[in-house]
Protein backbone atom coordinates (compact mmCIF):
# COMPACT_ATOMS: atom_id res chain seq x y z
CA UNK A 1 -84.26 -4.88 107.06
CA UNK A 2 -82.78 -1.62 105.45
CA UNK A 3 -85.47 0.70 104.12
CA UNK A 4 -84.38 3.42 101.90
CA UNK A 5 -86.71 7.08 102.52
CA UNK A 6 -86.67 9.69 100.00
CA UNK A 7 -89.46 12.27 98.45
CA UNK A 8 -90.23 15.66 97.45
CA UNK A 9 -88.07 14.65 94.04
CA UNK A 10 -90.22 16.82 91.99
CA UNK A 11 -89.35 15.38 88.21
CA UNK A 12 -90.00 18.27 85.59
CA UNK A 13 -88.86 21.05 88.18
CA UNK A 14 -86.08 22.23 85.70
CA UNK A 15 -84.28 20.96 82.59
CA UNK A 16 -81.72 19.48 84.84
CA UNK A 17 -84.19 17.22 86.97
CA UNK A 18 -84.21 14.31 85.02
CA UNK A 19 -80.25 13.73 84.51
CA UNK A 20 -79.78 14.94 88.43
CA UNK A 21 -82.52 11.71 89.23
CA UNK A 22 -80.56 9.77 87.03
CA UNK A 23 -77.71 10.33 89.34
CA UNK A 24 -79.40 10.20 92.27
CA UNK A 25 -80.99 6.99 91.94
CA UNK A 26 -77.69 5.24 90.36
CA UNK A 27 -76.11 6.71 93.52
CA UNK A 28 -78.98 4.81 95.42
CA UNK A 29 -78.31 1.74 93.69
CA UNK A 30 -75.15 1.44 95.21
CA UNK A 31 -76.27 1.64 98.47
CA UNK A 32 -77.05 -1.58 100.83
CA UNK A 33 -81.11 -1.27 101.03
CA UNK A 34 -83.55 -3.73 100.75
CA UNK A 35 -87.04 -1.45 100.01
CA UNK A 36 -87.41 2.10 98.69
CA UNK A 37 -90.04 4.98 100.17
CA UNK A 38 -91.15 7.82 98.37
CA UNK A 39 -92.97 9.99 100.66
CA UNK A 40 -95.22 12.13 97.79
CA UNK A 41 -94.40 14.43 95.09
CA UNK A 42 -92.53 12.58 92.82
CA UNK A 43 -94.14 15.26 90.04
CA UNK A 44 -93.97 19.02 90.02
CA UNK A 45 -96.80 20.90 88.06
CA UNK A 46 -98.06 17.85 85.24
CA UNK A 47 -99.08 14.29 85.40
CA UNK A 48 -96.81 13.75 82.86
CA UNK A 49 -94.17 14.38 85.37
CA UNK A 50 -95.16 11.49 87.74
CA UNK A 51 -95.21 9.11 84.43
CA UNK A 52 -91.65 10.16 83.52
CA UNK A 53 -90.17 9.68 87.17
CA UNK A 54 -92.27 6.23 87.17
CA UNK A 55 -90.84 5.17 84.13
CA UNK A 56 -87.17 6.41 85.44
CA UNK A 57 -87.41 4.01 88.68
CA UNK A 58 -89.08 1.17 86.51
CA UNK A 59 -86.06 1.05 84.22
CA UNK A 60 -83.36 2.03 86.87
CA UNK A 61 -84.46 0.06 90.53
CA UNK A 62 -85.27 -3.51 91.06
CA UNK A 63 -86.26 -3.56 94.81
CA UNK A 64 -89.51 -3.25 96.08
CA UNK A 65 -90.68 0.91 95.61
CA UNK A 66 -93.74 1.94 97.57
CA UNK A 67 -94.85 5.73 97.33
CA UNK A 68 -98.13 8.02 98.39
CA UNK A 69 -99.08 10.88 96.88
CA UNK A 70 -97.88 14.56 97.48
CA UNK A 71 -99.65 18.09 96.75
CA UNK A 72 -97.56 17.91 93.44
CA UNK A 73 -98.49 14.80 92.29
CA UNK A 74 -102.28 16.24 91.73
CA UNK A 75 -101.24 19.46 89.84
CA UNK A 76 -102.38 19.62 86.43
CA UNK A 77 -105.64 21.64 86.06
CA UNK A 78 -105.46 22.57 82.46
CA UNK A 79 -106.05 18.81 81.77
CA UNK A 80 -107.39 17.25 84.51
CA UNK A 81 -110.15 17.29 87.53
CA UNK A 82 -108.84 15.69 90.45
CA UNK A 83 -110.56 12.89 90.46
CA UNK A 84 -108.83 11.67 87.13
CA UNK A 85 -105.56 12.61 88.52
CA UNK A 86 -105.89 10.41 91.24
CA UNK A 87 -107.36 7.79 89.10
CA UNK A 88 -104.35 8.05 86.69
CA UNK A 89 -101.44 8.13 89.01
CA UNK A 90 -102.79 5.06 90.73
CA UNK A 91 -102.60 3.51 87.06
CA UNK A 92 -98.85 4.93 86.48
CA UNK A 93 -97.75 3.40 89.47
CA UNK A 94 -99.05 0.15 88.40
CA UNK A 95 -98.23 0.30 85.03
CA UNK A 96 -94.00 0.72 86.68
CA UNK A 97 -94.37 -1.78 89.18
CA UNK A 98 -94.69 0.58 92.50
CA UNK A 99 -97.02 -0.06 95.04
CA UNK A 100 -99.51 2.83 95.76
CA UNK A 101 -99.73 2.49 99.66
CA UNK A 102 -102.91 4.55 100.13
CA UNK A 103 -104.41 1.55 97.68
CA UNK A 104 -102.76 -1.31 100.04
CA UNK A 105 -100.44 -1.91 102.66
CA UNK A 106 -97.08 -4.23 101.98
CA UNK A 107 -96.07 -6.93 104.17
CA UNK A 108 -92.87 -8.71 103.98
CA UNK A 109 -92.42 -11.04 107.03
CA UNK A 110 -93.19 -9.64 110.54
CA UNK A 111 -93.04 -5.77 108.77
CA UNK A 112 -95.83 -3.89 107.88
CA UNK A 113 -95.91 -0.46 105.72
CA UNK A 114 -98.68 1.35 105.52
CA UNK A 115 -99.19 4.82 103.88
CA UNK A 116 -101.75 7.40 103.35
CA UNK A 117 -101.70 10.70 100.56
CA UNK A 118 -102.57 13.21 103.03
CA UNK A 119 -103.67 16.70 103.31
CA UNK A 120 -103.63 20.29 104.48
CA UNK A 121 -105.53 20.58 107.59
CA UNK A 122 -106.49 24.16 106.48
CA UNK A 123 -108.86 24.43 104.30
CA UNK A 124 -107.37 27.51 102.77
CA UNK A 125 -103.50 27.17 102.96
CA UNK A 126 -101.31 29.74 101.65
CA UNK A 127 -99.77 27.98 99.07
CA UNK A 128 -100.14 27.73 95.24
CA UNK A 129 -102.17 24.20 95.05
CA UNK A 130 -104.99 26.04 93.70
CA UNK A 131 -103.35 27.93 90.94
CA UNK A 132 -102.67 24.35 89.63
CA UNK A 133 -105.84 22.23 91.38
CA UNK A 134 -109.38 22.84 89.94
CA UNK A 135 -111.68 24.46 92.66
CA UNK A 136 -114.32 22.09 92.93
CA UNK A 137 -114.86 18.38 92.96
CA UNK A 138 -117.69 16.11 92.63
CA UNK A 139 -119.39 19.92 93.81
CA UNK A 140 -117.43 20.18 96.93
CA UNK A 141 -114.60 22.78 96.95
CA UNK A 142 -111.79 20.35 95.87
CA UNK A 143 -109.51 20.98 99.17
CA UNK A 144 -112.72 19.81 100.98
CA UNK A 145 -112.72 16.77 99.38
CA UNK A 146 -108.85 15.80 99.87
CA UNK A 147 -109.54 16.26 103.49
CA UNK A 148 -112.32 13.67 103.11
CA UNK A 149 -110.41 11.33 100.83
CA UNK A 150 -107.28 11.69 103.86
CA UNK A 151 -109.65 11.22 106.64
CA UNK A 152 -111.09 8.14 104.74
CA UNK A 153 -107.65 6.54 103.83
CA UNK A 154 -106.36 7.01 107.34
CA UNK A 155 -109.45 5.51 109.41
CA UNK A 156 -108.54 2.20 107.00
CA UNK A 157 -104.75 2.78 107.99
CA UNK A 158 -105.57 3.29 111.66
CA UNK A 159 -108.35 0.14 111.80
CA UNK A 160 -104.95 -2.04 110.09
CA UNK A 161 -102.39 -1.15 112.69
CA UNK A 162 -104.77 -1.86 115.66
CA UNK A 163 -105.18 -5.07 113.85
CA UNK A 164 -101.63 -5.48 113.30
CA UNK A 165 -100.80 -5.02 117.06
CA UNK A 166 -102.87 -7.66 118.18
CA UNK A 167 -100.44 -10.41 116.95
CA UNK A 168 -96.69 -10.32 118.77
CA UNK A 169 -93.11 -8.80 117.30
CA UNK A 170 -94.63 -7.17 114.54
CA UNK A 171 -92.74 -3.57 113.22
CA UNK A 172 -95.24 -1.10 111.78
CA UNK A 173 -93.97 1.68 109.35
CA UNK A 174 -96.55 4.61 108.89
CA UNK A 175 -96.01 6.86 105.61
CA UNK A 176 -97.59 10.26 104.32
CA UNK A 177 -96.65 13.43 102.77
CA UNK A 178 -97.53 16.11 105.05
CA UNK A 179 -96.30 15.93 108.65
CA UNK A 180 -98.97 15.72 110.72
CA UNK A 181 -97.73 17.25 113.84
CA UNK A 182 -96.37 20.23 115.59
CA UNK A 183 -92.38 20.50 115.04
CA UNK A 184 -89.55 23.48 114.42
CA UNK A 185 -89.41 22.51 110.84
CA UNK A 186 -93.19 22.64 110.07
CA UNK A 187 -95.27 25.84 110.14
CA UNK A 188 -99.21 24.57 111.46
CA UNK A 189 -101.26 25.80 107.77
CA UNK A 190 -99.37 23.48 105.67
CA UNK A 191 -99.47 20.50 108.30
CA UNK A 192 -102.17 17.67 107.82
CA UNK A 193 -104.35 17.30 110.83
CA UNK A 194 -102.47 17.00 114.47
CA UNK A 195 -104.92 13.93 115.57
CA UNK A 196 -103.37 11.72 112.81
CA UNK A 197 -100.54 11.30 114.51
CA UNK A 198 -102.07 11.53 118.49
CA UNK A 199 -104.26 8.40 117.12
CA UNK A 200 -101.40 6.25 115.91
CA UNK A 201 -99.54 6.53 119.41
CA UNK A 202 -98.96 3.19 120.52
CA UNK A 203 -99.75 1.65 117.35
CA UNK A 204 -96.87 2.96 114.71
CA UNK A 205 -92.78 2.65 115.30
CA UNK A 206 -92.08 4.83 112.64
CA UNK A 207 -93.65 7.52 110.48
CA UNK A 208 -92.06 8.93 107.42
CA UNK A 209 -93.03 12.00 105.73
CA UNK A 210 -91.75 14.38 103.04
CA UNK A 211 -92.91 18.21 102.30
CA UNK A 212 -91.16 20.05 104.20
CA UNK A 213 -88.02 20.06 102.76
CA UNK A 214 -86.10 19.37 105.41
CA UNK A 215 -84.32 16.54 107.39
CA UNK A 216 -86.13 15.54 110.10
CA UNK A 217 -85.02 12.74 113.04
CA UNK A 218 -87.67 12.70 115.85
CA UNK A 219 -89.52 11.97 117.83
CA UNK A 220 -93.03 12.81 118.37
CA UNK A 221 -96.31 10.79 120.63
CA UNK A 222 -93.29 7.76 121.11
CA UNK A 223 -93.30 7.40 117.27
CA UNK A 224 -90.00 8.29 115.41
CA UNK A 225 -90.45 10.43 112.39
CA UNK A 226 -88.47 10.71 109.49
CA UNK A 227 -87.67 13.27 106.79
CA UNK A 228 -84.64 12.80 104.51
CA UNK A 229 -84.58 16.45 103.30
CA UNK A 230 -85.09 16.35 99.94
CA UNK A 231 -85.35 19.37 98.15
CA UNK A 232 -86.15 19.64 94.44
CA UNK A 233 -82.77 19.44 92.33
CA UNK A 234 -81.26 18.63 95.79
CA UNK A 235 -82.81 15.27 96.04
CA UNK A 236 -81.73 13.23 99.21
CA UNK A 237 -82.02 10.09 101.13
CA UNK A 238 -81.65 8.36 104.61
CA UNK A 239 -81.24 4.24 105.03
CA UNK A 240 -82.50 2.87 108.41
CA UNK A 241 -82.69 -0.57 109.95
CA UNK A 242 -86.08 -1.33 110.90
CA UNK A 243 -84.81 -4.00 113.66
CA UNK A 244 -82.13 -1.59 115.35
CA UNK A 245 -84.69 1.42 114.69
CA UNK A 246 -81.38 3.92 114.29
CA UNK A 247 -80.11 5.53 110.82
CA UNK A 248 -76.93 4.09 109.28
CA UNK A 249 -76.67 6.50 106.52
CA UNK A 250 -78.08 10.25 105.13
């Protein structure tokens, strides 16, 4: 099973984006790969972003595309409170035929791919999510409450892979946005929590992850983590083999 990984794509980033992911994913196409990743931010500042790159992979890939959010895919505060961003990228995603992991896992024989959005594990990172992220939500400080929402979706991701690894020669494929985990490419206030990934030891082969930028090939707690580097109007990808667990292409 070939799984292609990409993220951090960030359609709307500059007038160029869209013919540059028009490349990119043609360039894809020709590639041997059986299902398609999207570790988060598929948008840049506006919802209408996420709809345009949704619409781009609808008309342009026929595999199997499962994504989580990113930071970026829940900027937009001059329309929207979080809560109705979430509630209409989940509909986007639908609406284009990609699977929103964070709303339920995908299966395909003995592989299992789970994901979860994700979130800082500072409450107050220095970064510009709340110049584009209302404040407050549902009357908690909105950052507050994507901490919640991550915790939540992970316990449900963690309770599926203990479940999973009760039944023999089943592969387990973790993704999120933000790494959750100590490493030379991440800096600790714009990491998700650290515990994340010390719970899924044992339980996990492989976690994938975007944010950062930067090409990652790991290995952290016995779980292999994976970053294919993308970086806005650089966008990028890496193709592994679930089975051999090694990379046959970046």
């Amino acid at each position: 099973m070939r799984i292609a990984l990409t993220s951090d794509l960030h359609a709307g980033f500059t007038e160029k984006t869209g013919s540059i992911h028009e490349i990119f994913f043609n360039k894809l196409n020709e590639e041997d790969w059986d299902i398609l990743i999207i570790a988060g931010d598929l948008g840049s500042t506006k919802i209408a972003h996420v709809k345009s790159i949704s619409k781009r992979i609808q008309r342009l890939i026929n595999k199997p595309v499962l994504v989580v959010r990113g930071n970026h895919d829940l900027w937009d505060k001059s329309k929207y409170n979080v809560r109705e961003t979430l509630k209409l990228t989940e509909q986007i995603f639908k609406d284009n035929g990609i699977h929103l992991l964070s709303n339920n896992p995908f299966k395909l024989n003995n592989l299992h791919i789970l994901g979860w959005d994700g979130w800082y594990q500072h409450l107050y990172p220095p970064t510009r999510d709340e110049d584009y992220i209302a404040p407050y939500t549902n009357g908690k400080l909105t950052f507050r409450f994507l901490q919640e929402e991550a915790e939540r979706t992970f316990q449900k991701i963690l309770d599926k892979t203990k479940e999973i690894r009760t039944i023999d020669n089943q592969k387990i494929i973790c993704v999120t946005h933000m790494p959750c985990f100590y490493h030379p490419t991440v800096y600790g206030d714009h990491s998700a929590n650290q515990r994340y990934i010390n719970y899924l030891e044992g339980f996990c082969d492989i976690l994938c992850f975007g944010h950062t930028h930067v090409q990652v090939d790991d290995t952290q707690f016995g779980i292999r983590i994976l970053n294919a580097g993308s970086d806005y109007d650089e966008p990028a990808y890496t193709i592994f083999n679930i089975q051999e667990d090694q990379n046959e292409k970046t």
